[in-house]
N, C-alpha and C. Protein backbone atom coordinates (compact mmCIF):
# COMPACT_ATOMS: atom_id res chain seq x y z
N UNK A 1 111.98 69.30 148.11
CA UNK A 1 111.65 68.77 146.82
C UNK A 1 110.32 68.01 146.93
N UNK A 2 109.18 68.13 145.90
CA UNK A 2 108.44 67.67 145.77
C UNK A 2 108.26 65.97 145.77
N UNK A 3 107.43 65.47 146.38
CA UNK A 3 107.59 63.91 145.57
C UNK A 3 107.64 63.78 144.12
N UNK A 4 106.75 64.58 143.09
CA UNK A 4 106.65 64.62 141.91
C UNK A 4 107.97 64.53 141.46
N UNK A 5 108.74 65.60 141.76
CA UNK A 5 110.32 65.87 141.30
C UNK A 5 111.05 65.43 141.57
N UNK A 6 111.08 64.39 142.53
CA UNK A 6 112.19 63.63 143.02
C UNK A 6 111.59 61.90 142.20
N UNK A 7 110.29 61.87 141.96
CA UNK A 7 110.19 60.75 140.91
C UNK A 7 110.89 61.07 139.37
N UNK A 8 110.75 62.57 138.96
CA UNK A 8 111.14 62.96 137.57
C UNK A 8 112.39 62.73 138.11
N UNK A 9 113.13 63.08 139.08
CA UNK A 9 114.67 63.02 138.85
C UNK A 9 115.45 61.23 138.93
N UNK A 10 114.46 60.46 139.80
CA UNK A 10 114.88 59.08 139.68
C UNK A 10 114.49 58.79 137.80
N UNK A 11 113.80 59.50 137.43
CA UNK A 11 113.24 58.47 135.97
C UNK A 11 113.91 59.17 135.17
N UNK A 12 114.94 60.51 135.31
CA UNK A 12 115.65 60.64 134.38
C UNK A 12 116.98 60.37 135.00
N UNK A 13 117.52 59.74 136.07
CA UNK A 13 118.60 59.35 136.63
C UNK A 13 118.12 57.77 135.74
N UNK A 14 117.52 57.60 135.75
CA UNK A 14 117.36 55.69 134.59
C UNK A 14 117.60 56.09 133.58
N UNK A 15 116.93 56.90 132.92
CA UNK A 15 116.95 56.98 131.57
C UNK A 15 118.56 57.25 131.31
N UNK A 16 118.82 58.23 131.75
CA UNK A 16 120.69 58.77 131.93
C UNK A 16 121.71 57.26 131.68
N UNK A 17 120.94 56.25 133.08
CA UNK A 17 121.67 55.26 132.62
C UNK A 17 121.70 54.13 131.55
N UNK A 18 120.55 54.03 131.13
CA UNK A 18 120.39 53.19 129.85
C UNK A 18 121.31 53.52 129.07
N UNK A 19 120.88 55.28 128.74
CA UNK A 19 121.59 56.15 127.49
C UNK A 19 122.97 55.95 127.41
N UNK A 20 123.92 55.55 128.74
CA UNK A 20 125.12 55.44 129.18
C UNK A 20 125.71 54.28 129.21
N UNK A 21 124.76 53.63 129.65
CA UNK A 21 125.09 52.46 130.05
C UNK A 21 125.42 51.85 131.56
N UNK A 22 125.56 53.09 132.03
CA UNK A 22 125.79 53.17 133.37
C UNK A 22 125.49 51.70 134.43
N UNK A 23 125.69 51.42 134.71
CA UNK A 23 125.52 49.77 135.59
C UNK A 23 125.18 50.26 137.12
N UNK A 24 126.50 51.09 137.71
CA UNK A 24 126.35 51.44 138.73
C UNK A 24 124.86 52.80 139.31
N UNK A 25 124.57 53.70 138.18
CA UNK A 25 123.64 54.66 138.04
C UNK A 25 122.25 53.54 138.25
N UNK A 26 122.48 52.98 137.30
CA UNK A 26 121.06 51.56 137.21
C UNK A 26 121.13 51.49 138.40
N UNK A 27 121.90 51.11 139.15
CA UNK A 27 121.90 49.59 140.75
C UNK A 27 121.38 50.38 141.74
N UNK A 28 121.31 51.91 141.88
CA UNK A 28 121.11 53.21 142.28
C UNK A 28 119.40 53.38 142.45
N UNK A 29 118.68 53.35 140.90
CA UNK A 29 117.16 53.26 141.16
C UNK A 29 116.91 52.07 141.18
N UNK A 30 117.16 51.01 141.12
CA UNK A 30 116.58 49.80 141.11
C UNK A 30 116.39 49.42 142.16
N UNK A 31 115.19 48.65 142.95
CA UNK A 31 115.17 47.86 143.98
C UNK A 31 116.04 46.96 144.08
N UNK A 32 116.90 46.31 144.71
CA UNK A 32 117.71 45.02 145.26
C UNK A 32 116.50 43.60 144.13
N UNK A 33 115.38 43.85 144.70
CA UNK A 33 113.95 42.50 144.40
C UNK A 33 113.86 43.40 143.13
N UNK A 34 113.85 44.01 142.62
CA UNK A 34 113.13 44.69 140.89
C UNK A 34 113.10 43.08 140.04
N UNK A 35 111.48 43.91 139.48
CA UNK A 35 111.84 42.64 138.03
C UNK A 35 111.67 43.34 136.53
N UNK A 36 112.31 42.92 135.46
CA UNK A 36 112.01 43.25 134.64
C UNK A 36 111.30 42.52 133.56
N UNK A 37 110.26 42.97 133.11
CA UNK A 37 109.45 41.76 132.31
C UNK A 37 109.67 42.79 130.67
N UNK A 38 109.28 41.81 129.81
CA UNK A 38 108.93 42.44 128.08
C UNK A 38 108.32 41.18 127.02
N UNK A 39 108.08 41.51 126.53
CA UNK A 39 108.15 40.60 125.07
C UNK A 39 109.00 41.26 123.97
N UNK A 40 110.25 41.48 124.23
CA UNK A 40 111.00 42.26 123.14
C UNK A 40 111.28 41.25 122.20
N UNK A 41 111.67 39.80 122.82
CA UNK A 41 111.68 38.73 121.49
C UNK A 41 110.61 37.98 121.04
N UNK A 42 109.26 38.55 121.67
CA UNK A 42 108.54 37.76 120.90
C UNK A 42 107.81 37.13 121.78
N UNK A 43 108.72 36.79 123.23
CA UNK A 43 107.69 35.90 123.36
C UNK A 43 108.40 36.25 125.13
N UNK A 44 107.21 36.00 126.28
CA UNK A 44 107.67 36.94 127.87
C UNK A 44 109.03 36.33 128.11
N UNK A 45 109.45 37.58 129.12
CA UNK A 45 110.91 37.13 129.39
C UNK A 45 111.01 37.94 130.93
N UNK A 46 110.95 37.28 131.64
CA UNK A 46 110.94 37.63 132.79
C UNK A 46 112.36 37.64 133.94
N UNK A 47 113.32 39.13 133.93
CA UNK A 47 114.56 38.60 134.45
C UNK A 47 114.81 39.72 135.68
N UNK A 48 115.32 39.09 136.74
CA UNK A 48 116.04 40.24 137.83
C UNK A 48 116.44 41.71 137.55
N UNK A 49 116.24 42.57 138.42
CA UNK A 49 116.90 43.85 137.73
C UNK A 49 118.61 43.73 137.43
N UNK A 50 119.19 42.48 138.35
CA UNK A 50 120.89 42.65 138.30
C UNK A 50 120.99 41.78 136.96
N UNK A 51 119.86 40.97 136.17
CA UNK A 51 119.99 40.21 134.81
C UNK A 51 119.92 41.49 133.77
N UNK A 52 118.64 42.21 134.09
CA UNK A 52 118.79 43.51 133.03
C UNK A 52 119.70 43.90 133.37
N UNK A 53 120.38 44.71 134.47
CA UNK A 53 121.76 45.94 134.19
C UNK A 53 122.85 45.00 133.81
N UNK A 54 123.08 44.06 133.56
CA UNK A 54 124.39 42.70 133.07
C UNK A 54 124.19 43.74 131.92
N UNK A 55 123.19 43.15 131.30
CA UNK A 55 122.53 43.37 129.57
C UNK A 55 122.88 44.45 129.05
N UNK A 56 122.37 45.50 129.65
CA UNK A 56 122.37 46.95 129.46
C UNK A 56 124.02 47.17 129.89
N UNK A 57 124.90 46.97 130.89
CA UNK A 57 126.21 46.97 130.81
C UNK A 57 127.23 46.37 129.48
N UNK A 58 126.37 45.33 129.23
CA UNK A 58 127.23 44.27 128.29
C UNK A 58 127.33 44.24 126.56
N UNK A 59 126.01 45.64 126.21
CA UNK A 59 126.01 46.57 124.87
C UNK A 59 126.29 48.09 124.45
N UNK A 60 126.60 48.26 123.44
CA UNK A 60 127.53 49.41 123.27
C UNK A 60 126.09 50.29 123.44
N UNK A 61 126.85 51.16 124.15
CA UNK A 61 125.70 52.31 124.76
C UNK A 61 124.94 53.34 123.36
N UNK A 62 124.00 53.70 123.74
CA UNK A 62 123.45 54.97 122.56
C UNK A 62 124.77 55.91 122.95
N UNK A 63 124.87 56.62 123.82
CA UNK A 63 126.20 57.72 124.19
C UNK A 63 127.42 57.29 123.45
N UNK A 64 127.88 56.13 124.11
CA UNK A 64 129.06 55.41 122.79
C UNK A 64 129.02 55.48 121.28
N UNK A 65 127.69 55.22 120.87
CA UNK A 65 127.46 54.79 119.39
C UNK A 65 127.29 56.25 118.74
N UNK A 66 127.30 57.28 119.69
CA UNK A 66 127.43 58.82 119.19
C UNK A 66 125.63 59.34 119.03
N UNK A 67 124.52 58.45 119.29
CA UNK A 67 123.21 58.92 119.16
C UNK A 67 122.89 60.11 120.15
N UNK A 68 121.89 60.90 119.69
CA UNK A 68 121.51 61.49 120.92
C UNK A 68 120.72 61.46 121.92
N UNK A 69 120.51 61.73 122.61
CA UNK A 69 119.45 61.24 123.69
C UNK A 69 118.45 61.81 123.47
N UNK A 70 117.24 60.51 123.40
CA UNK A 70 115.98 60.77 122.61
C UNK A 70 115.14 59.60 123.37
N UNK A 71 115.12 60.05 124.89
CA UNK A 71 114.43 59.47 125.46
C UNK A 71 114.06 60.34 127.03
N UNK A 72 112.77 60.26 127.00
CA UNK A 72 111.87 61.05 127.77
C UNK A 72 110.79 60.25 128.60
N UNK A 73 110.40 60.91 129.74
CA UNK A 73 109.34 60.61 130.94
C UNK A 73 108.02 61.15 130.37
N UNK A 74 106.74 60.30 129.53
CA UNK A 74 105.71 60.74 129.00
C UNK A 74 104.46 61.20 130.11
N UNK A 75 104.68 60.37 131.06
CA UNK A 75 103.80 60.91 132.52
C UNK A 75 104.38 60.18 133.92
N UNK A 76 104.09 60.96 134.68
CA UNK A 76 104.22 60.39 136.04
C UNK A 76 103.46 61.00 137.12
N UNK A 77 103.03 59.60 137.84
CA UNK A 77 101.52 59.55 138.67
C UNK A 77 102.09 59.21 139.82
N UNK A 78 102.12 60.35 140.82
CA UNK A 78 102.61 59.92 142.37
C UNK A 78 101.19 59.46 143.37
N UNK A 79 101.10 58.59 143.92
CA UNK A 79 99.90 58.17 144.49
C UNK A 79 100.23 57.87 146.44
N UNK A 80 100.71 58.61 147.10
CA UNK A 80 101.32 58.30 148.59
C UNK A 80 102.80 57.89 148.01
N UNK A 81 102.72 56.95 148.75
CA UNK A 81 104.09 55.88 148.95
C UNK A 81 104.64 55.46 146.93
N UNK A 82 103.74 55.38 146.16
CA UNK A 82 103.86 54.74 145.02
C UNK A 82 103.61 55.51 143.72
N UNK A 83 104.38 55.09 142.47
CA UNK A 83 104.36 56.25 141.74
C UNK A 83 104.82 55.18 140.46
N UNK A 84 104.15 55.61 139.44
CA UNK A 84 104.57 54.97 137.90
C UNK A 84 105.12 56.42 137.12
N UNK A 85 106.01 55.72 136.19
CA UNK A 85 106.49 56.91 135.07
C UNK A 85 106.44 55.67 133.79
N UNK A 86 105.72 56.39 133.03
CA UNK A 86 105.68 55.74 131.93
C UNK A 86 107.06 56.70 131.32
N UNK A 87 107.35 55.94 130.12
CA UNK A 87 108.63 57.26 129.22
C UNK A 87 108.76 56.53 127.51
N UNK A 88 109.49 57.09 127.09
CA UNK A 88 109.21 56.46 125.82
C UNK A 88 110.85 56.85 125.81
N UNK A 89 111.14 55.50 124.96
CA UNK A 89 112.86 55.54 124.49
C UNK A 89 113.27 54.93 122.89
N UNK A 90 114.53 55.96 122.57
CA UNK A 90 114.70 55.43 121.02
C UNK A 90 116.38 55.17 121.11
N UNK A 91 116.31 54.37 121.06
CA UNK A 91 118.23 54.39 120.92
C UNK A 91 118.61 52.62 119.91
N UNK A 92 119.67 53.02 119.31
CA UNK A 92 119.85 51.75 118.86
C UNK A 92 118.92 50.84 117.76
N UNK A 93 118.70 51.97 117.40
CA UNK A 93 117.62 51.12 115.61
C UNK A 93 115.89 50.65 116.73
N UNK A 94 116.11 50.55 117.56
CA UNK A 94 114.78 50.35 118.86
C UNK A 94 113.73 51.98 118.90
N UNK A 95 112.79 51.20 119.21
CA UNK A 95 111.34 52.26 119.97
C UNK A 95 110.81 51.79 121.26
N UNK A 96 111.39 51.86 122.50
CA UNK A 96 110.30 51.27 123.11
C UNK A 96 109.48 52.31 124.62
N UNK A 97 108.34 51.59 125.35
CA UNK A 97 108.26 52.47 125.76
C UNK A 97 107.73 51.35 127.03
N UNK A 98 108.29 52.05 128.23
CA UNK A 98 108.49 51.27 129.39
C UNK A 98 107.86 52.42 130.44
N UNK A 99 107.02 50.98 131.26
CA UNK A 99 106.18 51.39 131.97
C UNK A 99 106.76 50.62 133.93
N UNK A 100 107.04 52.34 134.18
CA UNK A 100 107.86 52.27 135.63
C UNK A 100 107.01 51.85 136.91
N UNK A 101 106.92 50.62 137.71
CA UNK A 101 106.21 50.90 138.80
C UNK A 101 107.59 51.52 140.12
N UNK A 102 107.30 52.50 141.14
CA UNK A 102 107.97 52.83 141.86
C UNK A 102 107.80 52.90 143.54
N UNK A 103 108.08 52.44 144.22
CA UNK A 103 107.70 52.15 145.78
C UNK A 103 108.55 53.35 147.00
N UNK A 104 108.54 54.23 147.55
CA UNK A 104 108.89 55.08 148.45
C UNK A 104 109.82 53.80 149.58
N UNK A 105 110.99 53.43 149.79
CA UNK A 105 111.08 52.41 150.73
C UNK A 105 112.39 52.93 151.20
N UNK A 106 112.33 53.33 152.99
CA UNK A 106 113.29 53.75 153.82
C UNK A 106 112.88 55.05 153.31
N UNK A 107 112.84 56.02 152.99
CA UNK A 107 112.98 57.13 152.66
C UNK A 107 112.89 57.36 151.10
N UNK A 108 113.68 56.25 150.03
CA UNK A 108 113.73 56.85 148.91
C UNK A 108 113.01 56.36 147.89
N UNK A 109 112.75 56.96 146.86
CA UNK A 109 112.03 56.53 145.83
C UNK A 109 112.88 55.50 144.88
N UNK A 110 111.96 53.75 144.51
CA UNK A 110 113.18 52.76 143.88
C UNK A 110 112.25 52.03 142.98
N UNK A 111 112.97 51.72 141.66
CA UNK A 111 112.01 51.50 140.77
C UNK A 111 111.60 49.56 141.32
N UNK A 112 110.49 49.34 141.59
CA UNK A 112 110.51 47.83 141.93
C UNK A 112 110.23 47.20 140.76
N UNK A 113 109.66 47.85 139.36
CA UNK A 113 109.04 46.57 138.35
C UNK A 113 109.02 47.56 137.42
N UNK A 114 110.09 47.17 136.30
CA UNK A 114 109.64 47.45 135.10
C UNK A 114 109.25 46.57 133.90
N UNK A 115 107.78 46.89 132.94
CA UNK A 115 107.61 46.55 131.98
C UNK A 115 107.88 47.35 130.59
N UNK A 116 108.42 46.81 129.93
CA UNK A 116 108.64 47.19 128.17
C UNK A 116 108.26 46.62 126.99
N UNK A 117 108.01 47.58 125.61
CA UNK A 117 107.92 46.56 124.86
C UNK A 117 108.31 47.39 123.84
N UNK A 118 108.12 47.25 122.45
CA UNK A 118 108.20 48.29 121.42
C UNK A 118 106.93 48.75 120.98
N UNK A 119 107.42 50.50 120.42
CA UNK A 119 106.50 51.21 120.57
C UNK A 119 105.80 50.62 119.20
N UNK A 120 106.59 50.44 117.87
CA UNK A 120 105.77 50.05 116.78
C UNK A 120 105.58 48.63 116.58
């Protein structure tokens, strides 16, 4: 497998879990150290990746709420060891579009830092 394709398959193994809700799928690409930053309320919010998957565990999923999955990988840039996937996501009355940094560590590809915000 390509590096390319094994980044598309970690960034749609995330996306899978947002859509789901998945906690354990999340804990899977995430670095152990990941951070997640946004201004989704307005104003920065800077929390652990195990503070985001709480979050994302602790609301009724798009899959639950019966939406369809309407969220996609808009590019991804493998550079050696390191690789971003930008993607754009709609679930839940939301637009946003989150920008993946990704680090090669032990062998596998793990998301270390994500930023988000809304798309409109």
């Amino acid at each position: 497998m390509t590096d390319h394709q094994a980044v598309l398959d970690l960034a749609y193994r995330y996306l899978r879990g947002v859509y789901t809700g998945d906690t354990q799928a999340l804990h899977e690409v995430f670095h152990a150290t990941a951070r997640v930053e946004d201004t989704v309320t307005g104003s920065f919010r800077s929390r652990t990746a195990d503070e985001y998957i709480q979050a994302v565990g602790s609301r009724q999923s798009p899959s639950a709420a019966g939406e369809p999955f309407t969220m996609a990988p808009l590019n991804i840039q493998v550079l050696g060891d390191m690789a971003t996937v930008t993607a754009e996501l709609r679930f839940l009355g939301n637009h946003f579009y989150n920008v993946l940094s990704l680090l090669r560590c032990d062998g596998r590809w793990r998301i270390m830092h994500k930023l988000f915000g809304p798309a409109d």
